[in-house]
Protein backbone atom coordinates (compact mmCIF):
# COMPACT_ATOMS: atom_id res chain seq x y z
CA UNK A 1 0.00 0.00 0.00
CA UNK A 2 1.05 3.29 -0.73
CA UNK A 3 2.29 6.18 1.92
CA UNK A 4 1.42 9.44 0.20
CA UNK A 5 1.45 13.22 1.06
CA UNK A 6 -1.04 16.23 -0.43
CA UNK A 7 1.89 16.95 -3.07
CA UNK A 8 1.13 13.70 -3.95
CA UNK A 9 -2.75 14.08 -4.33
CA UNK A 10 -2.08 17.35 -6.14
CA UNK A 11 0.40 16.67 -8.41
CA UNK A 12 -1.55 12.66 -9.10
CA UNK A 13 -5.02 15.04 -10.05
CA UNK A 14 -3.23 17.28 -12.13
CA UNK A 15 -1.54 14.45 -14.35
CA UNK A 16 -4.95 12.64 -14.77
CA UNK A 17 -6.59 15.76 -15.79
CA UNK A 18 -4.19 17.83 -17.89
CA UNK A 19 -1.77 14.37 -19.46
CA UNK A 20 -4.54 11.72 -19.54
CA UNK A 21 -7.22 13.99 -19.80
CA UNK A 22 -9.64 12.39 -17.01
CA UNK A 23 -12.32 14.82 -15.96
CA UNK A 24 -11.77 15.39 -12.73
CA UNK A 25 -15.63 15.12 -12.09
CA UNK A 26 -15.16 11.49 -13.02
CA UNK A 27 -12.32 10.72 -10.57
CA UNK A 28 -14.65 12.41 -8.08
CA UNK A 29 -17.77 9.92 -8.85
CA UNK A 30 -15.04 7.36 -8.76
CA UNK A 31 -13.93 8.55 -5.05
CA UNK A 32 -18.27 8.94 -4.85
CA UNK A 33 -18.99 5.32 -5.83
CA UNK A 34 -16.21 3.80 -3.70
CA UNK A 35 -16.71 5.46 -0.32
CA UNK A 36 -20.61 4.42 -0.74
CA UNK A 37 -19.38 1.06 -0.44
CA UNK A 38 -17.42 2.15 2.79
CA UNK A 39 -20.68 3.69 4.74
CA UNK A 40 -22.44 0.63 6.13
CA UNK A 41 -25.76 1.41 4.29
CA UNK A 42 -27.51 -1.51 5.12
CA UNK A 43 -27.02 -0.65 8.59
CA UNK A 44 -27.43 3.37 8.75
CA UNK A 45 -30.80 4.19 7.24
CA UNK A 46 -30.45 8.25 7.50
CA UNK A 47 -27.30 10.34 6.98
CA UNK A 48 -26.40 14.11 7.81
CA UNK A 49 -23.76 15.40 5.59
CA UNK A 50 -21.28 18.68 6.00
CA UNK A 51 -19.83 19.50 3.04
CA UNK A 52 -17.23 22.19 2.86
CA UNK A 53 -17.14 23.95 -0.94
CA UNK A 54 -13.90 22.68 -2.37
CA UNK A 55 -13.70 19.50 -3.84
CA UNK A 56 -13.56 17.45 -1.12
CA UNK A 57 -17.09 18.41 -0.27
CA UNK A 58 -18.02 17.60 -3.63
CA UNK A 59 -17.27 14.39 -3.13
CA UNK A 60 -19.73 14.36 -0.05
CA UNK A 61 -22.23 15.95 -2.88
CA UNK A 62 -22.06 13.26 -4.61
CA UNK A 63 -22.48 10.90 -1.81
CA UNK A 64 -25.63 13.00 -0.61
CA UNK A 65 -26.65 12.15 -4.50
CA UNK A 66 -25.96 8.67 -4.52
CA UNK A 67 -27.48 7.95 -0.78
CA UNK A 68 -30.76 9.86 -1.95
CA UNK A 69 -30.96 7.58 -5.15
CA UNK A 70 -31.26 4.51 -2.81
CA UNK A 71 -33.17 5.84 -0.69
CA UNK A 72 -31.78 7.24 2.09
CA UNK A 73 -32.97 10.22 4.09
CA UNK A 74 -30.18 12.77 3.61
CA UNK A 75 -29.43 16.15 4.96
CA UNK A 76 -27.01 18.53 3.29
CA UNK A 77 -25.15 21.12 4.87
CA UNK A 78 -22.69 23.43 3.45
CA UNK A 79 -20.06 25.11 5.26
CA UNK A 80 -18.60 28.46 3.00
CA UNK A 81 -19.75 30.49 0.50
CA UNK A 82 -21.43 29.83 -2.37
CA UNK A 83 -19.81 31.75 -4.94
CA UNK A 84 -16.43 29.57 -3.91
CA UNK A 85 -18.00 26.01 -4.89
CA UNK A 86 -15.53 24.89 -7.18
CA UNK A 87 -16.47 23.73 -10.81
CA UNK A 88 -17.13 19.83 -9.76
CA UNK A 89 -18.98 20.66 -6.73
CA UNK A 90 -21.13 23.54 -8.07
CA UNK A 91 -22.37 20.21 -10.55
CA UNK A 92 -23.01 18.02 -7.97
CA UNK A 93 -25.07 21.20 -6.18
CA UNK A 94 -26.80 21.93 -8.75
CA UNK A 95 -28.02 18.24 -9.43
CA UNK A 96 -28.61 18.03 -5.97
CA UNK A 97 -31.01 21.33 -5.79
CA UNK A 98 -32.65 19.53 -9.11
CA UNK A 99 -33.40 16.62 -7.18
CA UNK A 100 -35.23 18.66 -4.22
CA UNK A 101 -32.69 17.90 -1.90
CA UNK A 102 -32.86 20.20 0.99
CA UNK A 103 -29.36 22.06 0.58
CA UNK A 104 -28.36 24.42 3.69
CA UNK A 105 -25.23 26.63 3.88
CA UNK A 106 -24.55 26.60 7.42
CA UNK A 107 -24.21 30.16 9.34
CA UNK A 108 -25.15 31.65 12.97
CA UNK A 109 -29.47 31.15 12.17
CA UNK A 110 -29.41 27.14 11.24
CA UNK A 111 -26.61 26.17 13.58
CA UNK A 112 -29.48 24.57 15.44
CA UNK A 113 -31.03 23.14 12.29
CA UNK A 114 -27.04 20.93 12.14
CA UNK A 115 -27.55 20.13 16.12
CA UNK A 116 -31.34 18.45 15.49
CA UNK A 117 -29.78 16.73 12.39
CA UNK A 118 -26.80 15.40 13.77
CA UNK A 119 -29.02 14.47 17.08
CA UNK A 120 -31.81 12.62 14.65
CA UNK A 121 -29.65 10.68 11.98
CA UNK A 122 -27.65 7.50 12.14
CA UNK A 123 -24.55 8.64 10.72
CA UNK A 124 -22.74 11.82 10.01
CA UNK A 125 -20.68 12.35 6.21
CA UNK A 126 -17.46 14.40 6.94
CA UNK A 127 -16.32 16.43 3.85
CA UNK A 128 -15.55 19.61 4.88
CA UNK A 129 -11.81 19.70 3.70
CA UNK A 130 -9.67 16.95 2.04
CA UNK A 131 -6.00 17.33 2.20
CA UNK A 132 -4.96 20.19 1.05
CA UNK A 133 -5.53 21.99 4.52
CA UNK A 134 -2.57 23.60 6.15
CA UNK A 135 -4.11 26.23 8.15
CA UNK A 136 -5.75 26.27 11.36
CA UNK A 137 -9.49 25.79 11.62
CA UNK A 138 -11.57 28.42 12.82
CA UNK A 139 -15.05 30.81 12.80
CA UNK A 140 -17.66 28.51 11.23
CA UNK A 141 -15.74 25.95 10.36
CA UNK A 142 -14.30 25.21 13.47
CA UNK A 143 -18.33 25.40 14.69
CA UNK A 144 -19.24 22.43 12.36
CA UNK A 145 -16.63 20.16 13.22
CA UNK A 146 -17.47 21.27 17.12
CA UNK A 147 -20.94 20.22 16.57
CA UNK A 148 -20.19 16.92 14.47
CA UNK A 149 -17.87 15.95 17.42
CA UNK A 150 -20.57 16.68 19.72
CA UNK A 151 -23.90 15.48 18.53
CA UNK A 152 -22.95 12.75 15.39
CA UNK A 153 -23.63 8.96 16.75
CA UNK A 154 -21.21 7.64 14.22
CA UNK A 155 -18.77 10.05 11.75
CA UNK A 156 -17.24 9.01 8.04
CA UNK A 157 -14.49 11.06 7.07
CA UNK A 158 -13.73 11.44 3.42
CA UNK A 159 -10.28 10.86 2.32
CA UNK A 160 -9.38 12.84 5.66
CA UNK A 161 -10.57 13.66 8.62
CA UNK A 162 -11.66 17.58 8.64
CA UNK A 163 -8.98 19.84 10.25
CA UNK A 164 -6.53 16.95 10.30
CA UNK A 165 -3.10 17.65 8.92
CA UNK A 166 -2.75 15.25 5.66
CA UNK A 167 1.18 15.14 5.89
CA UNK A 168 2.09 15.55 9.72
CA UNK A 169 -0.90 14.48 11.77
CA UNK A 170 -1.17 17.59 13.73
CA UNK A 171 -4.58 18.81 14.72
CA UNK A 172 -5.07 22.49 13.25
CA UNK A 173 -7.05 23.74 16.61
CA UNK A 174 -9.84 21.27 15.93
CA UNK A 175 -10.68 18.18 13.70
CA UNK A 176 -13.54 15.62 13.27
CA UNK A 177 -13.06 12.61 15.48
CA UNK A 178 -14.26 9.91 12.57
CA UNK A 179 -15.40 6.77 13.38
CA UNK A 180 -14.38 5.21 9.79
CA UNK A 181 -11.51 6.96 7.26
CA UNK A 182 -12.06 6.78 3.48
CA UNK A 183 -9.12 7.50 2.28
CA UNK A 184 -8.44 7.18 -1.59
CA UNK A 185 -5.41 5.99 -3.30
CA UNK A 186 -3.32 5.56 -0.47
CA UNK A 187 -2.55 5.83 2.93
CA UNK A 188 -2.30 9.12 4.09
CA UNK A 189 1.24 10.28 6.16
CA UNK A 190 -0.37 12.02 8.54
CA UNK A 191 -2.40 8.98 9.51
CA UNK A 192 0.97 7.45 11.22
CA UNK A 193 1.28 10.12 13.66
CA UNK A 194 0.00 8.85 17.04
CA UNK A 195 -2.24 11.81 17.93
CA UNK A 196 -3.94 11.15 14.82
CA UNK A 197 -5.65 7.95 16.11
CA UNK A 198 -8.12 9.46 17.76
CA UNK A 199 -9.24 11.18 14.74
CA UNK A 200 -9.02 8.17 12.05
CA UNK A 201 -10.74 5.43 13.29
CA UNK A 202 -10.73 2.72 11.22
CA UNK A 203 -9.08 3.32 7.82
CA UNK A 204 -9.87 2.25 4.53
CA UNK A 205 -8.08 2.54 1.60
CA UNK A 206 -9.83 2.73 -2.02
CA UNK A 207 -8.32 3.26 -5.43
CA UNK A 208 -10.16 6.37 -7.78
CA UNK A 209 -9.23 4.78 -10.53
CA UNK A 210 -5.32 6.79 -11.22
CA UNK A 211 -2.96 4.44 -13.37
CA UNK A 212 -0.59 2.90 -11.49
CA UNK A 213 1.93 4.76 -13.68
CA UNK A 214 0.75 8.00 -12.55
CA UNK A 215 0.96 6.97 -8.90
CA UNK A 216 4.87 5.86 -9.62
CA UNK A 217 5.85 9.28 -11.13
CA UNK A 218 4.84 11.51 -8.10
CA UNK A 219 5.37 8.93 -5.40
CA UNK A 220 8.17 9.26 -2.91
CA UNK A 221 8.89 5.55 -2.91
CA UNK A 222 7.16 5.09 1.14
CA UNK A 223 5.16 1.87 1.68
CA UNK A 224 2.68 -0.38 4.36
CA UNK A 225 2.84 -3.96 3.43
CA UNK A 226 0.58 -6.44 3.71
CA UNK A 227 0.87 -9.99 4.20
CA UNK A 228 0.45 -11.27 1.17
CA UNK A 229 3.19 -8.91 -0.07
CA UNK A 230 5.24 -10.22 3.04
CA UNK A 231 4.30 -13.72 2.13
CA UNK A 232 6.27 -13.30 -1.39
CA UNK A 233 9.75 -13.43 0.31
CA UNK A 234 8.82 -16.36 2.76
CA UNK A 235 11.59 -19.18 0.87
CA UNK A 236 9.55 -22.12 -0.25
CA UNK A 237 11.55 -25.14 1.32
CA UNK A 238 12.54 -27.67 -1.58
CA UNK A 239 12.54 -31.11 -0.29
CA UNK A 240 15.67 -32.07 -1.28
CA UNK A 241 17.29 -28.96 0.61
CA UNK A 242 19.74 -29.51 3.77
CA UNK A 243 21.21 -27.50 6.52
CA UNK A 244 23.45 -25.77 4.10
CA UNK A 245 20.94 -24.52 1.96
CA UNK A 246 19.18 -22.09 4.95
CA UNK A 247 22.49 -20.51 5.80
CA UNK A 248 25.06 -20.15 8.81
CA UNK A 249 24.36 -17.25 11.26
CA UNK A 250 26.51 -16.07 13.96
CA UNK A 251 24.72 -14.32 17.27
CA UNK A 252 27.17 -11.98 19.14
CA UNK A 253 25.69 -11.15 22.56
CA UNK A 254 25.44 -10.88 26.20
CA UNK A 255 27.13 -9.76 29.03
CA UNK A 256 27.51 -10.77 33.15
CA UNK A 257 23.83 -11.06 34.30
CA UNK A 258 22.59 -9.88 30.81
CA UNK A 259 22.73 -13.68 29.71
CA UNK A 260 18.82 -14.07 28.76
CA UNK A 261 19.37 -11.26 25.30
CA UNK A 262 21.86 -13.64 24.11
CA UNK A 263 19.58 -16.81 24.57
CA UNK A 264 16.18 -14.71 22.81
CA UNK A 265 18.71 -13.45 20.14
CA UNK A 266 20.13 -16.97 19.24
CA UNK A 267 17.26 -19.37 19.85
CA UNK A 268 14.72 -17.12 17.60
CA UNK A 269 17.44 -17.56 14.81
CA UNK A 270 17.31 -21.17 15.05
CA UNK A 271 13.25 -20.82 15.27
CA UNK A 272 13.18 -18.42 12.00
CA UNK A 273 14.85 -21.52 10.16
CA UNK A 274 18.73 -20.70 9.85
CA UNK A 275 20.71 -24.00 9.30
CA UNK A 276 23.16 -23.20 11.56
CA UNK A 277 23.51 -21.07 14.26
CA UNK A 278 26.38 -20.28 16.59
CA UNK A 279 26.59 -17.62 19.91
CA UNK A 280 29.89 -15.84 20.23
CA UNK A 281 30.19 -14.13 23.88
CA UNK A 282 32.26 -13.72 26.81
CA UNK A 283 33.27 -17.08 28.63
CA UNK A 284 30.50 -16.29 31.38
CA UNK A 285 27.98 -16.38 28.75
CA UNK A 286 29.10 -19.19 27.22
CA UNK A 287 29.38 -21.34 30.55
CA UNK A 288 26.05 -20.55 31.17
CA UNK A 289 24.13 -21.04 27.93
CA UNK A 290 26.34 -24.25 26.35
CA UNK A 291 24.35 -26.83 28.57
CA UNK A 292 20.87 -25.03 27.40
CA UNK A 293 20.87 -24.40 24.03
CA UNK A 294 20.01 -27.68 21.70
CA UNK A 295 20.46 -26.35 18.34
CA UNK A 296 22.71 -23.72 18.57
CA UNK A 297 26.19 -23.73 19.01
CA UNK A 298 28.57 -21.18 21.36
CA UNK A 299 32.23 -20.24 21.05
CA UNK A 300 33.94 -17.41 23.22
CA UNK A 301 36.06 -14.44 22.35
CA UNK A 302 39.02 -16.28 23.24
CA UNK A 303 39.03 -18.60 20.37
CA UNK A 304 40.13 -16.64 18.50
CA UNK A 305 41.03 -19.02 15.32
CA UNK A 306 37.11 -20.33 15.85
CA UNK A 307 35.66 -16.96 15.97
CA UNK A 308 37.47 -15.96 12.63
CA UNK A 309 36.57 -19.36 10.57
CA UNK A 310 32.90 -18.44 12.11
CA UNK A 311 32.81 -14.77 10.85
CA UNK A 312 34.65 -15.99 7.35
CA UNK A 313 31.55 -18.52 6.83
CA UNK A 314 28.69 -16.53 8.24
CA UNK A 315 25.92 -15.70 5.64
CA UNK A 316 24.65 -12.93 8.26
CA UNK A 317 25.67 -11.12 11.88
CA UNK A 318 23.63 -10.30 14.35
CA UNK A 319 25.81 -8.00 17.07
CA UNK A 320 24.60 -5.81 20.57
CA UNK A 321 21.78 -7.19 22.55
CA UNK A 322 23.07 -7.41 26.12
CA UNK A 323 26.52 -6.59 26.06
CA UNK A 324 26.61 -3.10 27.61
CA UNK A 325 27.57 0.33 26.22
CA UNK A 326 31.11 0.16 27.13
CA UNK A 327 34.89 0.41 25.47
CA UNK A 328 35.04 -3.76 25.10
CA UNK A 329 32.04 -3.19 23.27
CA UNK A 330 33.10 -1.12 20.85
CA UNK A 331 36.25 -3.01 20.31
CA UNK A 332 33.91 -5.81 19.79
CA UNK A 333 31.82 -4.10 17.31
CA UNK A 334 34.65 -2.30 15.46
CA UNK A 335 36.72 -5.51 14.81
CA UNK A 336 33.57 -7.54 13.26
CA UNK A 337 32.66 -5.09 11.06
CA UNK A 338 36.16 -5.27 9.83
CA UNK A 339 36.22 -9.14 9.61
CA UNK A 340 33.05 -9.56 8.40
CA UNK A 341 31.93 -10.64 4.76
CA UNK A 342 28.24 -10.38 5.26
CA UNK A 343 25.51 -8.47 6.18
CA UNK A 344 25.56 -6.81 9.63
CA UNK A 345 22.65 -6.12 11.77
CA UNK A 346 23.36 -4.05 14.98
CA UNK A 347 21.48 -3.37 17.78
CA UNK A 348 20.92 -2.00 21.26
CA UNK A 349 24.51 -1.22 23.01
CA UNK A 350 25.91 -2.43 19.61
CA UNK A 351 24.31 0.84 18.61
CA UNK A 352 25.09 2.73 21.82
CA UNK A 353 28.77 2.40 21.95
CA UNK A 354 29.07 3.93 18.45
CA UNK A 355 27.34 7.24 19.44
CA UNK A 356 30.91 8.76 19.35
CA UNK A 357 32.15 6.90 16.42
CA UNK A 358 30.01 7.19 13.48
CA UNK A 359 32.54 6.23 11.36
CA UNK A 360 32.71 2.57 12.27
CA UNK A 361 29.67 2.41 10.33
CA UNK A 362 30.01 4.90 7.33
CA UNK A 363 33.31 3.02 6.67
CA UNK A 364 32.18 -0.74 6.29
CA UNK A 365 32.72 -2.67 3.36
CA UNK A 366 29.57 -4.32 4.23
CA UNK A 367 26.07 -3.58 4.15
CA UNK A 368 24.80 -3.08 8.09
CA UNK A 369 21.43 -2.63 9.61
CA UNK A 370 20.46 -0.40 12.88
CA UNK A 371 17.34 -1.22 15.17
CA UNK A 372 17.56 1.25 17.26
CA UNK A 373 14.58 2.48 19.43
CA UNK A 374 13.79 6.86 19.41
CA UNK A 375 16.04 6.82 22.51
CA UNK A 376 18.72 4.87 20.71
CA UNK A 377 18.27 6.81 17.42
CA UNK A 378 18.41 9.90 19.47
CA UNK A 379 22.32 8.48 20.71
CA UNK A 380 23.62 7.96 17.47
CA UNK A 381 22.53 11.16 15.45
CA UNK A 382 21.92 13.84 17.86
CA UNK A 383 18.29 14.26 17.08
CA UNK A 384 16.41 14.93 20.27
CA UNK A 385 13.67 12.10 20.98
CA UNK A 386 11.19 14.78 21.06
CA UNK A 387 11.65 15.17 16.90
CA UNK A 388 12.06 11.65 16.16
CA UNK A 389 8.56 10.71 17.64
CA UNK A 390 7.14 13.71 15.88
CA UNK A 391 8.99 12.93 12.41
CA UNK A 392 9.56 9.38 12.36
CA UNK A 393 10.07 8.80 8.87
CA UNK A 394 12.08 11.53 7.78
CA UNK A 395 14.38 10.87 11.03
CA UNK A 396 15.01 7.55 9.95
CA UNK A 397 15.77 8.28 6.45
CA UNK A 398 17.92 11.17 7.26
CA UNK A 399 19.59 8.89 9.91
CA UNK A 400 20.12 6.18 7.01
CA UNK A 401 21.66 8.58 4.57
CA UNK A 402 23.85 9.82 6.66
CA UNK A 403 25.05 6.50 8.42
CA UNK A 404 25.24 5.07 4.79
CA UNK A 405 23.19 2.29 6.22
CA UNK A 406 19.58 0.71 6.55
CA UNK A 407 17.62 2.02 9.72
CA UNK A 408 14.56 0.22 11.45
CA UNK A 409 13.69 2.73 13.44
CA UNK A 410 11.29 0.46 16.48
CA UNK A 411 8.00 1.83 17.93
CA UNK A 412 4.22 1.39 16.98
CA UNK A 413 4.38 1.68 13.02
CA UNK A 414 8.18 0.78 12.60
CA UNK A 415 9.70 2.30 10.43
CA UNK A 416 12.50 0.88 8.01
CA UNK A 417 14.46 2.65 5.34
CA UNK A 418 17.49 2.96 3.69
CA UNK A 419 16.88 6.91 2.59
CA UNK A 420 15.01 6.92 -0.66
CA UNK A 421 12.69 3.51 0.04
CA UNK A 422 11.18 3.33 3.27
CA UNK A 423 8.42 0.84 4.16
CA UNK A 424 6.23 1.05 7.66
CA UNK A 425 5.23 -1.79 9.31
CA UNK A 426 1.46 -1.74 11.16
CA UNK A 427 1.53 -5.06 12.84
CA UNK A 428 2.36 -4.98 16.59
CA UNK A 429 0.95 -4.16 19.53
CA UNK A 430 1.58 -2.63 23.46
CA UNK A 431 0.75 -6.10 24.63
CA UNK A 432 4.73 -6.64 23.14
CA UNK A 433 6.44 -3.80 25.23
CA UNK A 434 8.50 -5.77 27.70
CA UNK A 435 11.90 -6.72 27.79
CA UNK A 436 13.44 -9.06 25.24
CA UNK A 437 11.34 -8.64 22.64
CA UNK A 438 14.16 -6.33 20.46
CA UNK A 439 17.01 -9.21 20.69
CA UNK A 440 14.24 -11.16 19.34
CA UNK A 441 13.35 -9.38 16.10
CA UNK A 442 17.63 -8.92 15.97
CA UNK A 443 16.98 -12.96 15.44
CA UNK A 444 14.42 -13.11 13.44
CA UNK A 445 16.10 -10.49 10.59
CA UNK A 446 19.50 -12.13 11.30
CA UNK A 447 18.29 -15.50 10.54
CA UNK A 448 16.08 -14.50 7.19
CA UNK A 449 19.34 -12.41 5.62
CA UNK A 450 21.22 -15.40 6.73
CA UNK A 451 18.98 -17.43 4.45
CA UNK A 452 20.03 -15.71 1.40
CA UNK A 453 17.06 -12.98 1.47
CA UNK A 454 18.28 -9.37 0.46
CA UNK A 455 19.41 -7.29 3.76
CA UNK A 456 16.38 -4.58 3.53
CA UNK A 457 13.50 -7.32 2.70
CA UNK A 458 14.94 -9.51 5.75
CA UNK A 459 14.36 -6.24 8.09
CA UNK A 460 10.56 -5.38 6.33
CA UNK A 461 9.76 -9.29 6.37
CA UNK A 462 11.12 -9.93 9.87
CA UNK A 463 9.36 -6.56 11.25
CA UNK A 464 6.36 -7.37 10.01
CA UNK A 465 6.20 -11.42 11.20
CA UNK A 466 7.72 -10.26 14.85
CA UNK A 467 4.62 -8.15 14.87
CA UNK A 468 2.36 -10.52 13.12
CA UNK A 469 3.05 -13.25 15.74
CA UNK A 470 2.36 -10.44 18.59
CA UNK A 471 -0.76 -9.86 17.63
CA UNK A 472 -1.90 -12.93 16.89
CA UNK A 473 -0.75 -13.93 20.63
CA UNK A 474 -2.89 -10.44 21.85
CA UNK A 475 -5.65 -11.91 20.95
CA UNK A 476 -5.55 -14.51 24.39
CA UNK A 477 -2.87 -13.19 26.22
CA UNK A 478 -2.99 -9.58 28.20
CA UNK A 479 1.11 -9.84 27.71
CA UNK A 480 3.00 -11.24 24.81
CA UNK A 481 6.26 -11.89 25.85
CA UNK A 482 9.90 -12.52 23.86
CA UNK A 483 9.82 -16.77 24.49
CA UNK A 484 6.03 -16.63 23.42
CA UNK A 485 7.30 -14.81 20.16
CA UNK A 486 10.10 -17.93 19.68
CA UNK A 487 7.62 -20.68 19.91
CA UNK A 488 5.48 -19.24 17.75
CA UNK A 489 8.22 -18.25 14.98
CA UNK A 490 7.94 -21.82 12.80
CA UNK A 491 3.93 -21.95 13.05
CA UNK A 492 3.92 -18.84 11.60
CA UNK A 493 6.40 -19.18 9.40
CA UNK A 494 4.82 -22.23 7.52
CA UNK A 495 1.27 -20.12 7.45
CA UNK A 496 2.98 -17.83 5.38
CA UNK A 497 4.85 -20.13 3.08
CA UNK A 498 1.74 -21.91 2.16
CA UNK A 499 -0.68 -18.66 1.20
């Protein structure tokens, strides 16, 4: 699914209209006949709509047009003046005012008349402003959306909900708190800023009818997937494949006391389906995971001829979850990337102890992956967590340009990016926020780029199945925690092979 801003819409209309020479009144009966289908009209009977006079309130025109025609009892109000209705909605007025539909531009004498409708019908059209809006709501405007908030039993929002910032999220002063989005073409970047959730409810995503070609010139390459998209890069397993075939891995972890990161990291590698995995650590570490680990092998910093044969073969690296930000650390860190002739994927105090050394990364030879969390993120570049949460997505991909490196940037809607292509992952949930659960997606995307699968799709596919799993686990558990993840990693795994 695509991640699009109002550039996007702009610049998307103005190609259909002026290089393929669509009307744009029929991409707006299009956007009419597919949010119809969105409305729950066998269950809502009579509908209020407030339509604003661009062309986003055309749109709820139309809708007022089509509902009629079926037979719904409809109530149109207007919110602007008329003389402003732009050339698509002044049609869909005047059809309306053919039709004898009762057609009220709102002001201070029928505010009243918008209360008793609101009060009396089942559901409430929202079409005030689409997402072009970049100015603060207020005077009548700001009235409507007062009153919708106030008196509508259950609110559809049209491509965006009214006084909701299409590109950021932000609330300008006041916005319509929808029960259902209908959003058209694609998802909206605004919707993935957490104060927007109160405003969105659910969201639904509907194509207008805009080639696909169109969509690829203006877009700025951001994605959601979906799991059949995820289900595409899930390896098929051959029956006459072996060990060899599902690659070598090597988990670098732990620390005194920190020993369970290590054993999440290592044993959801061996769950994800590498062929062989090994744990280097410390000699503490080692002593105390050798005796429980089945599958997996250890080896210790010591062995030093074993660790280098080990890094030589790996297929992937996974380096940082419990070994402490400290100078051994670093050391650590800075000498694999060196050695290493396969992806990297770093994380927690293998991204800490590089805060003051940048470099380390810019300068592999190899291509690397970060997971940090905001606080993390915030470490490594300077950015204050205060604009990371607010700007996710361009934090990351500034982050991964300048680190010369792919970022997966953790948090509700993860997002991961290498600077120009950045996907967002939705699955997930707060039932997951505990400890351990990081060193086991650091598993999870080790294992599936050890298995041959391209550095960027391994973080997407293991993001989104680390998430998947979660939620799927919500659904009987009040907390999911890092071992639930690992026994569910093959079930889940063959699910998706087989769609």
């Amino acid at each position: 699914m695509l991640v699009g801003t109002s550039n996007l819409t702009k610049n998307m209309d103005n190609a259909c209209v002026t290089e393929l020479e669509i009307p744009l009144i029929v991409m707006m009966e299009n956007a009419v006949n597919s949010a119809i289908k969105n409305l729950d009209i066998d269950e809502n009977n009579s509908y209020t709509l407030v339509c604003g006079v661009g062309n986003n309130g055309g749109d709820g025109l139309g809708i007022a047009r089509k509902l009629s025609v079926i037979g719904k009892k409809v109530e149109v109000f207007l919110v602007g003046k008329k003389e402003k209705l732009t050339e698509c909605s002044s049609i869909n007025f005047k059809i309306l005012e053919n039709m004898g539909v009762n057609l009220r531009f709102l002001d201070d004498k029928n505010r009243i008349d918008l209360e008793e409708a609101l009060k009396n019908s089942d559901a409430c059209v929202d079409a005030i402003f689409g997402t072009g809006l970049k100015r603060d709501v207020g005077g009548i405007f700001a009235e409507a959306i007062d009153l919708i908030n106030r008196f509508s039993k259950k609110t559809y929002a049209i491509d965006i909900s009214s006084g909701l910032d299409s590109d950021t999220g932000e609330i300008r002063g006041i916005a319509v708190k929808a029960y259902k989005t209908i959003s058209f073409e694609f998802y909206k970047r605004g919707f993935l800023n957490y104060k927007a959730d109160d405003y969105t409810g659910e969201i639904v995503v509907e194509e207008i009818g805009v080639p696909k070609f169109i969509k690829d010139k203006f877009h700025n390459s951001e994605f959601i997937m979906d799991k059949n998209e995820i289900a595409r890069f899930i390896n098929k397993k051959d029956k006459n494949a072996h060990k060899g075939n599902f690659g070598r891995v090597s988990i670098v972890a732990g620390s005194r006391g920190f020993y369970g990161a290590a054993k999440i990291a290592t044993e959801s590698a061996v769950k994800t389906g590498s062929g062989l995995v090994t744990l280097i650590s410390d000699e503490d570490v080692q002593e105390k995971l050798c005796t429980v680990f089945t599958e997996a092998m250890t080896v210790n910093y010591s062995e030093t001829d074993r660790v280098k044969k080990l890094l030589d073969s790996s297929n992937s690296i996974g380096i940082g979850p419990g070994m402490g930000d400290n100078d051994n650390t670093l050391k650590i860190v800075e000498n694999i990337l060196k050695e290493a002739k396969c992806p990297v994927i770093i994380d927690a105090d293998g991204i800490n102890c590089l805060k003051n050394n940048k470099n380390i990364i810019r300068d592999a030879k190899v291509e690397i992956l970060i997971t940090p969390h905001p606080a993390e993120l915030s470490r490594i570049t300077g950015f204050s967590v205060e604009y990371i949460n607010e700007n996710r997505i361009d934090a990351a991909k500034e982050a991964a340009r300048n680190l010369k490196s792919i970022v997966l940037l953790k948090g509700n809607r993860t997002v991961i990016t290498d600077g120009y292509t950045t996907y967002i992952n939705m699955t997930g949930n707060s039932a997951m926020a505990n400890g351990g659960m990081g060193d086991c997606l650091t598993g999870i995307i080790t294992s599936l780029a050890g298995q041959r699968m391209n550095l960027f799709e391994a973080a997407v596919v293991g993001a989104y199945l680390h998430g998947y799993i979660g939620d799927k686990i919500a659904e009987e558990k009040y907390t999911v925690n890092a071992t639930d993840i690992i026994e569910k990693i093959p079930y889940i795994m063959k699910e998706f092979e087989i769609l």
